[in-house]
Protein backbone atom coordinates (compact mmCIF):
# COMPACT_ATOMS: atom_id res chain seq x y z
CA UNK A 1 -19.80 -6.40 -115.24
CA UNK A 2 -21.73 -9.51 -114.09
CA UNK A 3 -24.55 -8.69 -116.35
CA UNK A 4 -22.37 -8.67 -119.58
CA UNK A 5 -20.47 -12.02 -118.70
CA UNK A 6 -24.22 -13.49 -118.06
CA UNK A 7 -25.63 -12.33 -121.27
CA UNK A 8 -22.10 -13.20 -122.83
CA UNK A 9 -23.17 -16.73 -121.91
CA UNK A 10 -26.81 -16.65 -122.68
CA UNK A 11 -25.98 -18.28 -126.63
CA UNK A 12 -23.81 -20.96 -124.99
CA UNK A 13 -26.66 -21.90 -122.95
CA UNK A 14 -29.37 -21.31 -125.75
CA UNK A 15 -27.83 -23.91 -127.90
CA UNK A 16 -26.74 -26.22 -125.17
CA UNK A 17 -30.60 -26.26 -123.93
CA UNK A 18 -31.82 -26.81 -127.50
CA UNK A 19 -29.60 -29.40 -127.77
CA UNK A 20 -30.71 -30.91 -124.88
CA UNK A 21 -34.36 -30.60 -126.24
CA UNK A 22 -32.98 -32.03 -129.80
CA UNK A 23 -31.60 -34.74 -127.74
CA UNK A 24 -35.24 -35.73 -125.76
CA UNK A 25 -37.07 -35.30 -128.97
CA UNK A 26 -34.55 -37.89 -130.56
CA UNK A 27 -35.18 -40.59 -128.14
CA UNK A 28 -38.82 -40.05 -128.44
CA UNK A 29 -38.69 -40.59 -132.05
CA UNK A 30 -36.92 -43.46 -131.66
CA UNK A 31 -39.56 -45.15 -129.12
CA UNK A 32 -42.17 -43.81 -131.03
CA UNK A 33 -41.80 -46.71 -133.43
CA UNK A 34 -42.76 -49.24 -131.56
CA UNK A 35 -41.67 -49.28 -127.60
CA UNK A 36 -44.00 -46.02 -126.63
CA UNK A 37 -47.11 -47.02 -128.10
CA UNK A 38 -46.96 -50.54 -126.66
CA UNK A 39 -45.88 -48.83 -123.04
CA UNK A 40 -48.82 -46.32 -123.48
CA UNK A 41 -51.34 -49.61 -124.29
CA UNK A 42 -49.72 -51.23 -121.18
CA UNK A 43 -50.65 -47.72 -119.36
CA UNK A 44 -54.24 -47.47 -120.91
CA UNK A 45 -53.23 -44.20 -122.84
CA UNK A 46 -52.29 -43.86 -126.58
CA UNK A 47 -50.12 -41.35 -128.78
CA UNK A 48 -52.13 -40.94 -131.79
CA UNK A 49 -48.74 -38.83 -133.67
CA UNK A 50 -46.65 -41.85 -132.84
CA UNK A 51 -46.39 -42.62 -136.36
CA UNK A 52 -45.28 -39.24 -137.25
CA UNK A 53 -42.85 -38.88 -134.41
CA UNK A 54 -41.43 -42.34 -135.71
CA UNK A 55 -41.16 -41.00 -139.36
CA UNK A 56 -38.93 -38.14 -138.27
CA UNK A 57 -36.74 -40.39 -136.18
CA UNK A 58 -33.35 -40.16 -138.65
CA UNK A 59 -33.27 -36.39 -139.79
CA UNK A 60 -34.46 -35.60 -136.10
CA UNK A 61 -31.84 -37.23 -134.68
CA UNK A 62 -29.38 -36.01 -137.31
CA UNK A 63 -30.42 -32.02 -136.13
CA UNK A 64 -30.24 -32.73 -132.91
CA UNK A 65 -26.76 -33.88 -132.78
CA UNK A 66 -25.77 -30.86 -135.26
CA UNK A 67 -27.02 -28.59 -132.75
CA UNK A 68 -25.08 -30.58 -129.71
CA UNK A 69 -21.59 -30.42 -131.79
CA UNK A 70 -22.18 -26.48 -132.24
CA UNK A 71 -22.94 -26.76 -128.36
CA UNK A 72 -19.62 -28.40 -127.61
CA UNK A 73 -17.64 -26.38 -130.16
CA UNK A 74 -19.19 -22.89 -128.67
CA UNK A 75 -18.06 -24.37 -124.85
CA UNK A 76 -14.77 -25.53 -125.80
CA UNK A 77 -13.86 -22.04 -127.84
CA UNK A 78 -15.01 -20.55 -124.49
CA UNK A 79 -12.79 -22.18 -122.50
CA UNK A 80 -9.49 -22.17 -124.48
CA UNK A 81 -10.01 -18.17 -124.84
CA UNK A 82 -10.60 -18.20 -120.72
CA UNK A 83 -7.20 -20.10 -120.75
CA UNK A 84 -5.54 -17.51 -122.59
CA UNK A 85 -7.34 -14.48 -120.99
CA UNK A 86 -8.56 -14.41 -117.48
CA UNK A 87 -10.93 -11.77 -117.51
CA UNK A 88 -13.46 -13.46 -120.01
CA UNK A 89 -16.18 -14.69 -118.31
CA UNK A 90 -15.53 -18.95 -117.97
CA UNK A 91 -17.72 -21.42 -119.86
CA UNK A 92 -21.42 -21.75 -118.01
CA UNK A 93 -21.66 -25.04 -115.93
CA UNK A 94 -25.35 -25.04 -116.77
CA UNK A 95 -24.16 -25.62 -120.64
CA UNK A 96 -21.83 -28.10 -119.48
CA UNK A 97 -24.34 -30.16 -118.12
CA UNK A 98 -26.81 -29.46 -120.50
CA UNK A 99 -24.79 -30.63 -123.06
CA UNK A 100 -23.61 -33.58 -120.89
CA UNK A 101 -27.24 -34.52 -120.65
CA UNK A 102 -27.78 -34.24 -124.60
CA UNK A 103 -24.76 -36.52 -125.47
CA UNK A 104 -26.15 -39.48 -123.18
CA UNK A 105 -29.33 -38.70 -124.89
CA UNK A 106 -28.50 -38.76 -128.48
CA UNK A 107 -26.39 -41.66 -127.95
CA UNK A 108 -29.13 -43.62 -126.29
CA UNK A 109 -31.23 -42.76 -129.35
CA UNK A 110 -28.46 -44.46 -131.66
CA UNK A 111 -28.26 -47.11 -129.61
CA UNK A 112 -32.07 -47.45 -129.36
CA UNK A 113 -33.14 -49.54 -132.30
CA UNK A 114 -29.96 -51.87 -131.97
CA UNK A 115 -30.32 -53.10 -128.29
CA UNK A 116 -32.82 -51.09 -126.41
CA UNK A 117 -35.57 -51.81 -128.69
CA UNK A 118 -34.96 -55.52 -129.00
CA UNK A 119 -34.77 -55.94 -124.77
CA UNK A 120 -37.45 -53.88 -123.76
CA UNK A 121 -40.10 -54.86 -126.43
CA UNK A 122 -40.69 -59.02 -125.03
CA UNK A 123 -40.57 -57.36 -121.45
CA UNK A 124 -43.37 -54.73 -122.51
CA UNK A 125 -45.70 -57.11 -124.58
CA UNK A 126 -45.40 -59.63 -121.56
CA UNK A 127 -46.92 -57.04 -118.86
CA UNK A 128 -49.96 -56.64 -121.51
């Protein structure tokens, strides 16, 4: 019985750790504009697919948070059929927080270009 509600779980998870992976390739898009390649010169070390990576910032950001809402709407089905049924096997806490950690993600990517961007950019080009 513990196998089936684990593998009963194993899509919730799936798409809550690819949303978490959407989300970390979204913020990376976003600093690969500008912010990363200017950290990596501070560093010594360059990202030659920065440009790329930058290119793919908007529809990469745009999948990503597709694949987080399908997270969220997979964990909150779970849990209102748990409510009404008590032997179904309750939402994973390792989606939960995967998911958790994807929302602060994608949102820092939106919020990246608008105040991020314009705070850490003087900050980096003064440690050059």
């Amino acid at each position: 019985m513990l196998i089936d509600r684990n593998r009963s779980r194993l899509p919730e998870v799936a798409v809550s750790a690819s949303a978490a992976v959407g989300g970390v390739a979204s913020v990376l898009a976003w600093a690969a504009c500008c912010v990363l390649p200017l950290a990596l010169s501070v560093a010594g070390a360059s990202f030659a697919g920065a440009a790329v990576l930058a290119g793919a910032r908007h529809w990469l950001t745009l999948v990503a948070a597709v694949v987080l809402a399908a997270g969220w709407l997979l964990h909150w089905r779970r849990a209102r059929l748990c409510r009404r049924d008590a032997a179904c096997g309750r939402p994973s806490p390792l989606a939960f927080w995967l998911l958790v950690g994807a929302t602060l993600l994608i949102v820092l990517s939106l919020t990246w270009e608008p105040y991020v961007e314009p705070w850490m950019l003087p900050r980096l080009a003064a440690a050059q």
